[in-house]
C-alpha atoms as a PDB file:
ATOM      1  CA  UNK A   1     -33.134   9.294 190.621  1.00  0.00           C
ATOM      2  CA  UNK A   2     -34.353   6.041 190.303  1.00  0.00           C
ATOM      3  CA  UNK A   3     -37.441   5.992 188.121  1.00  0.00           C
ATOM      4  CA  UNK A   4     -39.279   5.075 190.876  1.00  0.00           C
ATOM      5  CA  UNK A   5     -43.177   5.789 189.190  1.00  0.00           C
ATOM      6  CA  UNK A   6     -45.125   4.019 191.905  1.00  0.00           C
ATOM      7  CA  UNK A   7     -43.586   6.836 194.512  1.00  0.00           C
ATOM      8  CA  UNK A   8     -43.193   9.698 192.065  1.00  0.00           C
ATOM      9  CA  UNK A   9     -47.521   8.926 191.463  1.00  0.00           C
ATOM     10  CA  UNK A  10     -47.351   9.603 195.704  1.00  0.00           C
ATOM     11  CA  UNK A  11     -45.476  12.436 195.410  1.00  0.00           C
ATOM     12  CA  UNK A  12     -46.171  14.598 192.413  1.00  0.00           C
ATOM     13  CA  UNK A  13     -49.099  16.746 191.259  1.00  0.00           C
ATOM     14  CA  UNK A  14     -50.849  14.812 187.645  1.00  0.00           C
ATOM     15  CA  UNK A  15     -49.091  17.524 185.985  1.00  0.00           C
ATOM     16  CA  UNK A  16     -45.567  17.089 186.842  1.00  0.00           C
ATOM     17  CA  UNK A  17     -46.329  13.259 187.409  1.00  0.00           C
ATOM     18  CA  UNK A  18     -47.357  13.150 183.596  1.00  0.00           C
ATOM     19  CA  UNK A  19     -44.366  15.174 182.247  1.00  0.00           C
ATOM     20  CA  UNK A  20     -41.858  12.392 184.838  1.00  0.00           C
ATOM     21  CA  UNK A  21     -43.826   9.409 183.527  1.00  0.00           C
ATOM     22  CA  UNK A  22     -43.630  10.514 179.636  1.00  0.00           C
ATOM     23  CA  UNK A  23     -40.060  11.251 180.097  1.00  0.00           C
ATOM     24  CA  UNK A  24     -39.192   7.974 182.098  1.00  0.00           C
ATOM     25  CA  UNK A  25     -41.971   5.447 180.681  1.00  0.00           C
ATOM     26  CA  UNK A  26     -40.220   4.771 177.265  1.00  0.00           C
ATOM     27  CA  UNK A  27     -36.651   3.997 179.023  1.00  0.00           C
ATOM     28  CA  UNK A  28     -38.202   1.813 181.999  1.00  0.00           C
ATOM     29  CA  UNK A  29     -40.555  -0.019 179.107  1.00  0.00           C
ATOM     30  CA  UNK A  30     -36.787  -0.897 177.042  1.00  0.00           C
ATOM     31  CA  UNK A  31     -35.585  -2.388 180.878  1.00  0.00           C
ATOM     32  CA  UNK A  32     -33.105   0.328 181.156  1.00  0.00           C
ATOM     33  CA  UNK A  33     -32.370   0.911 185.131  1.00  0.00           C
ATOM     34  CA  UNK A  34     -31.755   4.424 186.881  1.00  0.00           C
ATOM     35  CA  UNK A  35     -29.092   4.567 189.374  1.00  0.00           C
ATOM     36  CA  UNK A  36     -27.737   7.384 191.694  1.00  0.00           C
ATOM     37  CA  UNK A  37     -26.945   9.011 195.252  1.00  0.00           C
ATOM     38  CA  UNK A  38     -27.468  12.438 196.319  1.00  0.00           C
ATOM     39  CA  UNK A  39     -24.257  13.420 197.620  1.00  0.00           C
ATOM     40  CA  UNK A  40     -24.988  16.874 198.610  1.00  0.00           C
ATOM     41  CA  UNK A  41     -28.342  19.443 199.341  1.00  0.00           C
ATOM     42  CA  UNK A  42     -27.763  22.761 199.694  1.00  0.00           C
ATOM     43  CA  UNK A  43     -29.967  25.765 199.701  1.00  0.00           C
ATOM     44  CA  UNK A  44     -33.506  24.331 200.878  1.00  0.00           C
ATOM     45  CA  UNK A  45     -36.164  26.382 200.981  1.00  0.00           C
ATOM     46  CA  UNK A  46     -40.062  26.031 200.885  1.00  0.00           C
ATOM     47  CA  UNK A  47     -41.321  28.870 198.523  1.00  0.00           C
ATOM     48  CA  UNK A  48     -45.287  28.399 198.839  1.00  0.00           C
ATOM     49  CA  UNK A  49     -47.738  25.791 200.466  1.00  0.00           C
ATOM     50  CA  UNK A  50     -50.965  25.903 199.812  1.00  0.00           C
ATOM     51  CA  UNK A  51     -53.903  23.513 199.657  1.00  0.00           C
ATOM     52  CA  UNK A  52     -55.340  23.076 195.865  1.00  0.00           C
ATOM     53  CA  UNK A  53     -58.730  20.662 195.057  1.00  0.00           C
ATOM     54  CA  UNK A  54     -57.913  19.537 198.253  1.00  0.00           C
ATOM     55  CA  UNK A  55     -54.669  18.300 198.646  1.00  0.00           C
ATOM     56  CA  UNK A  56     -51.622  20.020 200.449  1.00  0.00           C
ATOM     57  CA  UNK A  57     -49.276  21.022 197.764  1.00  0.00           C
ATOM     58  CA  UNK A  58     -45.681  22.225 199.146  1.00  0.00           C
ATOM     59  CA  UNK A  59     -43.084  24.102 196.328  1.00  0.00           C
ATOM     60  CA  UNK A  60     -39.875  23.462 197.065  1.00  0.00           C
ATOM     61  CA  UNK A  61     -36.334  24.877 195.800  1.00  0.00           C
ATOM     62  CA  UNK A  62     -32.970  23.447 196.349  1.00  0.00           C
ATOM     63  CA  UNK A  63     -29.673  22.275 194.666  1.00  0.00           C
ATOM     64  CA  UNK A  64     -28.084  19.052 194.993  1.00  0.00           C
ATOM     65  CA  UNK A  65     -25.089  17.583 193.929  1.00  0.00           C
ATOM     66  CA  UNK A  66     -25.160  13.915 192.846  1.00  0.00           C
ATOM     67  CA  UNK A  67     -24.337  10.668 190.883  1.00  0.00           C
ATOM     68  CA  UNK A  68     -26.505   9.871 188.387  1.00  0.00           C
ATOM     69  CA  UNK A  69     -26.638   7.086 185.832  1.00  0.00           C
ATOM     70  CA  UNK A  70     -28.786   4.401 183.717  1.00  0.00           C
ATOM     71  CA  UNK A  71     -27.932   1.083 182.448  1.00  0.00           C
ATOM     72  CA  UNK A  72     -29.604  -1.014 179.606  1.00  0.00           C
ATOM     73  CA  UNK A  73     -30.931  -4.112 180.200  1.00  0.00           C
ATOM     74  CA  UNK A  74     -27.190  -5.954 179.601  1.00  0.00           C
ATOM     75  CA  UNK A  75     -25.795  -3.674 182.605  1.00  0.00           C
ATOM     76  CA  UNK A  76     -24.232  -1.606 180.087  1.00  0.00           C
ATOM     77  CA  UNK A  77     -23.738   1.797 180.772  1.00  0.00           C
ATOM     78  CA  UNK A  78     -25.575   4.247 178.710  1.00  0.00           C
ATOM     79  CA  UNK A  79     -26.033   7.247 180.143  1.00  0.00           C
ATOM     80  CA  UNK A  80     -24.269   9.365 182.882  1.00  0.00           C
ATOM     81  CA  UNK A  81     -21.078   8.115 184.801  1.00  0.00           C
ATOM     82  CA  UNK A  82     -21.088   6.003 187.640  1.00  0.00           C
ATOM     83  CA  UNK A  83     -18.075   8.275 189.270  1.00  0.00           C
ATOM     84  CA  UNK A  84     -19.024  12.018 188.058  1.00  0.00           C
ATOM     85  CA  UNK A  85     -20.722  14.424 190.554  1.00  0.00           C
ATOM     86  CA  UNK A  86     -23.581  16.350 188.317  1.00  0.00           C
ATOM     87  CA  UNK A  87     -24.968  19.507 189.732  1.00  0.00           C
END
């Protein structure tokens, strides 16, 4: 939610960390900011865990229900709403 790339690098795989950092990279690079709040988390499950070239790698499904939004760098508003739950 918050474009966080130091901590998505800790957390993701180099696959899904590439596809997050192509997709956020060009936004964070223009000084926009992510904002939000998960306000709900339903349906958690863990679907595999395995170990692969060494590292533990967990799968994990769930839905959420939050706020999310980003702002340029003026403050304005430009994506999202700062008072809409998303799903």
């Amino acid at each position: 939610i918050s474009g966080d790339l130091v901590a998505l690098r800790r957390l993701c795989s180099d696959g899904a960390f590439g596809v997050l950092e192509a997709t956020l990279k060009p936004s964070l690079d223009l000084g926009y900011t992510f904002h939000g709040q998960v306000v709900d988390l339903r349906n958690f499950d863990i679907v595999a865990a395995k170990v692969i070239e060494d590292r533990p790698v967990i799968v994990m499904s769930f839905q959420t229900q939050q706020i999310s939004f980003i702002k340029d760098n003026q403050g304005q508003l430009i994506d999202g709403t700062e008072d809409r739950l998303e799903n």
